[in-house]
PDB file of N, CA and C in Angstrom:
ATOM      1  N   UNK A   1      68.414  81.262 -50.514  1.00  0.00           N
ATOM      2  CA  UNK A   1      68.461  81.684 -51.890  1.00  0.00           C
ATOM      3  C   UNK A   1      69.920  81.656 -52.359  1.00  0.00           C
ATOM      4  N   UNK A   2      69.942  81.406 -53.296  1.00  0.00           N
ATOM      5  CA  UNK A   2      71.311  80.723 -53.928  1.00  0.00           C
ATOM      6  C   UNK A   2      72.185  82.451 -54.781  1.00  0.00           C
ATOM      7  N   UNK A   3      72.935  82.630 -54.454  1.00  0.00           N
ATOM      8  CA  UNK A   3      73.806  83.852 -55.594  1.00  0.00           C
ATOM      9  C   UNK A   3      74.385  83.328 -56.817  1.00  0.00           C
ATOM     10  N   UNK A   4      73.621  84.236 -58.046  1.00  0.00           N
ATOM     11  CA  UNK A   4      73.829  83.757 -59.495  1.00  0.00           C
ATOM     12  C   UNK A   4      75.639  84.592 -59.295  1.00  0.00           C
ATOM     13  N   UNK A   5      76.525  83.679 -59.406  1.00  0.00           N
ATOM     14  CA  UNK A   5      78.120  84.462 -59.265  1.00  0.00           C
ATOM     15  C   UNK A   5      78.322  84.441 -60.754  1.00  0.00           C
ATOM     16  N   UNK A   6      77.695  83.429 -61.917  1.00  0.00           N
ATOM     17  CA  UNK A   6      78.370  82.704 -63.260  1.00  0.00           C
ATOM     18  C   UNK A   6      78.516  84.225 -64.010  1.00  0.00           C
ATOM     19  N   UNK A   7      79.275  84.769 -64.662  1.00  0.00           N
ATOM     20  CA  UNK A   7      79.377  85.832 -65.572  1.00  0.00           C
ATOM     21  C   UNK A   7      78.498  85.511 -66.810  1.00  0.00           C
ATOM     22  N   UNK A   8      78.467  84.256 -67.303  1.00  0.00           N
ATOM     23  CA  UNK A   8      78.048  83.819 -68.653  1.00  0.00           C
ATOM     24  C   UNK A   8      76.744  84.247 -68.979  1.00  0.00           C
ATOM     25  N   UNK A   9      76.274  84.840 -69.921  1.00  0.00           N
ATOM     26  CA  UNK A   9      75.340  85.042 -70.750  1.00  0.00           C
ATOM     27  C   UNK A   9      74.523  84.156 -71.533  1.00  0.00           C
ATOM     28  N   UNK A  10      73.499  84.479 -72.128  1.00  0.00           N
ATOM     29  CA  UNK A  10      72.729  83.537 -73.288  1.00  0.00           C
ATOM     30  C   UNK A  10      73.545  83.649 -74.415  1.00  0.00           C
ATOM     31  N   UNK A  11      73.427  82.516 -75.051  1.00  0.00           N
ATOM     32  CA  UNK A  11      73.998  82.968 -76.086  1.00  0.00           C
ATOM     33  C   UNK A  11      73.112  82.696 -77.220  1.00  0.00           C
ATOM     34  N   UNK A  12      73.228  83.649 -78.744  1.00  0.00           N
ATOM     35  CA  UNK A  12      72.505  83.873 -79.467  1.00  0.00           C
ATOM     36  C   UNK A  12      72.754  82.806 -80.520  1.00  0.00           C
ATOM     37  N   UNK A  13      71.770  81.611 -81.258  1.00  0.00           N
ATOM     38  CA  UNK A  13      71.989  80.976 -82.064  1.00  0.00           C
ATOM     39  C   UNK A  13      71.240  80.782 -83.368  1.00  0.00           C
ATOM     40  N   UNK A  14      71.206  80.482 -84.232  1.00  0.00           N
ATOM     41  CA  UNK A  14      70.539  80.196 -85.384  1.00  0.00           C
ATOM     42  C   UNK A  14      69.336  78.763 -85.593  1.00  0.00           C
ATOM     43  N   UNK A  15      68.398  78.938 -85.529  1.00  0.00           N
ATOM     44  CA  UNK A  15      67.481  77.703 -85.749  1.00  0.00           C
ATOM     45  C   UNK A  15      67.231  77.324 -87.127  1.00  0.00           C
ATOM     46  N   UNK A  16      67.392  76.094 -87.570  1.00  0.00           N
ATOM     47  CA  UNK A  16      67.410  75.743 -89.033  1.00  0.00           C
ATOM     48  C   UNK A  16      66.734  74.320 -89.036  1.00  0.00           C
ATOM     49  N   UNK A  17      65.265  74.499 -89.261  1.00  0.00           N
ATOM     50  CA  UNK A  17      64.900  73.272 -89.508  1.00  0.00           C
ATOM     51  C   UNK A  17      64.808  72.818 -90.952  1.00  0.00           C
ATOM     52  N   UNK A  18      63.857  72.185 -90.932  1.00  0.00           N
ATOM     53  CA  UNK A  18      64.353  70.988 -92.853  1.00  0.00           C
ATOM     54  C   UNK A  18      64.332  72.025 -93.971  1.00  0.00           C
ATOM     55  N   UNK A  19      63.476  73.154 -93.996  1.00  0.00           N
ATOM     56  CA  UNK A  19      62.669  74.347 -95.027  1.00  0.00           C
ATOM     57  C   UNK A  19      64.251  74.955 -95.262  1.00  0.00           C
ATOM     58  N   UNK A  20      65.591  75.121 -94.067  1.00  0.00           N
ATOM     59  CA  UNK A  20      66.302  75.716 -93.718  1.00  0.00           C
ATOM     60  C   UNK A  20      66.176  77.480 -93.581  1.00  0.00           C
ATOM     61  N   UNK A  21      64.922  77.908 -93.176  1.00  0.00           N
ATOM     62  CA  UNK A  21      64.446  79.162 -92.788  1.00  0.00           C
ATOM     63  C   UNK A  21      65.133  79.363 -91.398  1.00  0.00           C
ATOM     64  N   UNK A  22      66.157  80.310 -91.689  1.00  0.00           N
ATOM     65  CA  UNK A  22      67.099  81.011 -90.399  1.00  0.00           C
ATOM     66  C   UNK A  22      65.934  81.825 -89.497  1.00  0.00           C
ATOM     67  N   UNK A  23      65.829  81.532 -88.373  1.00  0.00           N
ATOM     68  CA  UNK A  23      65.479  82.025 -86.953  1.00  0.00           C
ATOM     69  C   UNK A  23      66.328  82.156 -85.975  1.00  0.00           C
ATOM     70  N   UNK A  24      66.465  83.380 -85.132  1.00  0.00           N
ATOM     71  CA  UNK A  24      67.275  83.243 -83.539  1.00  0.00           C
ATOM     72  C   UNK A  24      66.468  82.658 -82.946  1.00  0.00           C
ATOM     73  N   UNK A  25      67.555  82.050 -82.000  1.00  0.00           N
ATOM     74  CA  UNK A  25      67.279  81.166 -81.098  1.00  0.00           C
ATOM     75  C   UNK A  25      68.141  81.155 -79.914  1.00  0.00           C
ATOM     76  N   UNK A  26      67.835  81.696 -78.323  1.00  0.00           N
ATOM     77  CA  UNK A  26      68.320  81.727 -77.581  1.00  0.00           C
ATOM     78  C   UNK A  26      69.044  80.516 -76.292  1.00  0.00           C
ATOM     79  N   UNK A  27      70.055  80.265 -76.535  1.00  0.00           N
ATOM     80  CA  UNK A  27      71.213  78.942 -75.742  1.00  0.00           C
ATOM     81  C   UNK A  27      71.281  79.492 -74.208  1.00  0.00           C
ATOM     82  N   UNK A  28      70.752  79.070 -73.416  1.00  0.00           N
ATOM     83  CA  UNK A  28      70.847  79.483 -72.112  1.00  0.00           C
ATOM     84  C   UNK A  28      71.945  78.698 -71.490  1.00  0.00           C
ATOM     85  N   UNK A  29      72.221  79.524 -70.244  1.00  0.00           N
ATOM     86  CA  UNK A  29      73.730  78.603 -69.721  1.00  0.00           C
ATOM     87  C   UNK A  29      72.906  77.623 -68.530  1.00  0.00           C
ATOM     88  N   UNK A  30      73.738  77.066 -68.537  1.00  0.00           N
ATOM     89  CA  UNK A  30      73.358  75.590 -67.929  1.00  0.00           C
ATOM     90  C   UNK A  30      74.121  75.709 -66.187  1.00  0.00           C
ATOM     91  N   UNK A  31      72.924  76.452 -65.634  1.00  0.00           N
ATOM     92  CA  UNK A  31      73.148  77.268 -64.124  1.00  0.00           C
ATOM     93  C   UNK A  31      72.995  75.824 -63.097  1.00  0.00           C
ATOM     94  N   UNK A  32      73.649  75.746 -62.417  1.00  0.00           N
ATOM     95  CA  UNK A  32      73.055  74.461 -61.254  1.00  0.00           C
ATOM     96  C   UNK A  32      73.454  75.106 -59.896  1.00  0.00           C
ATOM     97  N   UNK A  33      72.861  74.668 -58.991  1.00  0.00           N
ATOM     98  CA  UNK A  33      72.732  75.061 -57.268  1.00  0.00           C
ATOM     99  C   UNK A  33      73.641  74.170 -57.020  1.00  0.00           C
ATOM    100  N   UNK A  34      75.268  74.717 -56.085  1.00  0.00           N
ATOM    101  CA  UNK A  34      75.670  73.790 -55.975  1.00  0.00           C
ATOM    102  C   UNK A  34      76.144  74.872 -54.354  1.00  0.00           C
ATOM    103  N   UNK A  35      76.613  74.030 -53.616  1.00  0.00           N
ATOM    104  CA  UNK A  35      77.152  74.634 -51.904  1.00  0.00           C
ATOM    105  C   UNK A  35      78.624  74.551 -52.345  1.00  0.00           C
ATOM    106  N   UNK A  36      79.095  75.404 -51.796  1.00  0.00           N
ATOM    107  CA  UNK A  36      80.476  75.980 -51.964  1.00  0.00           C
ATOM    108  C   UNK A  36      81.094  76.667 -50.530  1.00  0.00           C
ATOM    109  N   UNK A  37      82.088  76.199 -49.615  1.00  0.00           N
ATOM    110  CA  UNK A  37      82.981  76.326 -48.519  1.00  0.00           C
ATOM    111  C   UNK A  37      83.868  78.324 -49.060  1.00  0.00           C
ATOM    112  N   UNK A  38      83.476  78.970 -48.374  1.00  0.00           N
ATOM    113  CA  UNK A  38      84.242  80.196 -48.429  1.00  0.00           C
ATOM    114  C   UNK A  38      85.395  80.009 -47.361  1.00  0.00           C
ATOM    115  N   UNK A  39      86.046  81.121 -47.481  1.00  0.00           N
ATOM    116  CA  UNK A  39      87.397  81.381 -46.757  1.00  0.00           C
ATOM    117  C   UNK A  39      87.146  80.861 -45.277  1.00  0.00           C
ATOM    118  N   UNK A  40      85.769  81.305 -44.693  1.00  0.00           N
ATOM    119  CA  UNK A  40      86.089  81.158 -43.118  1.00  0.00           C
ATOM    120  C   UNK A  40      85.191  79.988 -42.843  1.00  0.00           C
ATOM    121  N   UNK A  41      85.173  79.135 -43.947  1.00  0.00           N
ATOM    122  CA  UNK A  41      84.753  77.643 -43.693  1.00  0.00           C
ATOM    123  C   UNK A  41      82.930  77.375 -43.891  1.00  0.00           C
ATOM    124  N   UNK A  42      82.126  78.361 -43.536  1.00  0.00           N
ATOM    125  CA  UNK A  42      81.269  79.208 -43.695  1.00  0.00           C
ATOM    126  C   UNK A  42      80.474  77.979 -45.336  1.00  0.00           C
ATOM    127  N   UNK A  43      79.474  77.637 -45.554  1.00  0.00           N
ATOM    128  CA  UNK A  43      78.734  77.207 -46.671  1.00  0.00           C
ATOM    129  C   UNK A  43      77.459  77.931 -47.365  1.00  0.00           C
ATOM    130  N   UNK A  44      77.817  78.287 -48.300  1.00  0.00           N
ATOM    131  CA  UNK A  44      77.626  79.294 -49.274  1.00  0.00           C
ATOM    132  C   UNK A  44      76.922  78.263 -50.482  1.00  0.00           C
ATOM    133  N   UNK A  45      75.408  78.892 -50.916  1.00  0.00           N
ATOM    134  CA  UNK A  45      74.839  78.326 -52.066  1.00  0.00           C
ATOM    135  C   UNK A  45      74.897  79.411 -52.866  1.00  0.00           C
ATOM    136  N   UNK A  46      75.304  78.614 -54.571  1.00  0.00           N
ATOM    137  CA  UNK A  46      76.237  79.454 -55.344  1.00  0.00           C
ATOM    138  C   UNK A  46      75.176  78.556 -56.324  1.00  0.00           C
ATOM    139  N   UNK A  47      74.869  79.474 -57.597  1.00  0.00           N
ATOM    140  CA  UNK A  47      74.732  78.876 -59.274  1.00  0.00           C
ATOM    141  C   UNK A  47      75.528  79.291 -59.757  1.00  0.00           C
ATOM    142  N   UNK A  48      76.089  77.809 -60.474  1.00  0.00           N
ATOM    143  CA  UNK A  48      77.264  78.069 -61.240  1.00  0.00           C
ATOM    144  C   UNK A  48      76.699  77.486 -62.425  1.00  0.00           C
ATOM    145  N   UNK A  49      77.707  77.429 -63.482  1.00  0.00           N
ATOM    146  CA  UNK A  49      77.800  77.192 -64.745  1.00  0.00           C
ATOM    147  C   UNK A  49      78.230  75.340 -64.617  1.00  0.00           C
ATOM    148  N   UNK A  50      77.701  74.715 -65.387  1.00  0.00           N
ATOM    149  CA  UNK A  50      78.358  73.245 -64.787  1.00  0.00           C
ATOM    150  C   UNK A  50      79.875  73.404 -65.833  1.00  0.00           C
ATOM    151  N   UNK A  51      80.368  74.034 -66.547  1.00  0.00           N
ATOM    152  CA  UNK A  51      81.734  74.157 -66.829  1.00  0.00           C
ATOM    153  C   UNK A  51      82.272  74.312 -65.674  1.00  0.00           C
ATOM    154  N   UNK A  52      81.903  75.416 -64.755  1.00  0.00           N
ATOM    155  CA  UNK A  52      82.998  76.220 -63.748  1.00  0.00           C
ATOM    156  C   UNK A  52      82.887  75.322 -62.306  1.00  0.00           C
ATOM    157  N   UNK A  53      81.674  74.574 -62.401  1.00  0.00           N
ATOM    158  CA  UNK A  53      81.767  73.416 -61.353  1.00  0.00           C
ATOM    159  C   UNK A  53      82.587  72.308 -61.498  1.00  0.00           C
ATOM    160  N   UNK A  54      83.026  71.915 -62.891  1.00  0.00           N
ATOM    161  CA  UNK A  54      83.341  70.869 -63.349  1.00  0.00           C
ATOM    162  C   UNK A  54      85.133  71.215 -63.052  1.00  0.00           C
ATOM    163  N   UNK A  55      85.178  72.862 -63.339  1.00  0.00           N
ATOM    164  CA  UNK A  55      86.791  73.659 -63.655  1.00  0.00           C
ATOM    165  C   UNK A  55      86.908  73.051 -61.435  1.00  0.00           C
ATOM    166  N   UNK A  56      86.285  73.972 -60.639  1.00  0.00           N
ATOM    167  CA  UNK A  56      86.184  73.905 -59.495  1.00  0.00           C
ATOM    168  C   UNK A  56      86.725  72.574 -58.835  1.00  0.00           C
ATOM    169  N   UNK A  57      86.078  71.589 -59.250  1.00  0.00           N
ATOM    170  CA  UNK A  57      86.610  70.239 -58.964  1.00  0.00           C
ATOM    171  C   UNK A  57      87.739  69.960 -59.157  1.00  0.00           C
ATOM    172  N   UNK A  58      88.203  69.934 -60.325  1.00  0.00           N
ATOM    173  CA  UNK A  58      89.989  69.933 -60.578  1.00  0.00           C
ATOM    174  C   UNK A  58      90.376  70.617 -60.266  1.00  0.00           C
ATOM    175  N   UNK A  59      90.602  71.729 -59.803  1.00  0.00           N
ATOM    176  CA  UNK A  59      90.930  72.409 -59.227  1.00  0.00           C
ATOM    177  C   UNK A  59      91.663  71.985 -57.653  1.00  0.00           C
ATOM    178  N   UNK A  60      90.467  71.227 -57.025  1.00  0.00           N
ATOM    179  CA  UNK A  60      90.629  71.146 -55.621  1.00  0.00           C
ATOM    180  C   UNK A  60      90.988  69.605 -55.403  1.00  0.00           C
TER     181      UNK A  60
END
């Protein structure tokens, strides 16, 4: 089983189709299963945010 680590939230948006009648509408974050190396070498399944996977990569 994978640990949700991402801080990020839903975020709350506006739906506007052709009538333009305002509705919420909930933006979910875009979580992916990815394996991740900890300190003692050790492989760790992590959902991340694909921003913070994408940050992660440049990073390393």
């Amino acid at each position: 089983m994978a640990k949700n680590i991402s801080s990020k939230k839903t975020n709350s948006a506006n739906n506007r189709p052709n009538c333009l009648k305002v509705t919420k509408k909930a933006q979910k974050v875009n979580l992916q299963q990815v394996k991740v190396k900890d300190k003692n070498g050790n492989v760790i399944k992590v959902r991340l945010s694909a921003r913070e996977i994408r940050a992660l990569k440049n990073a390393a």
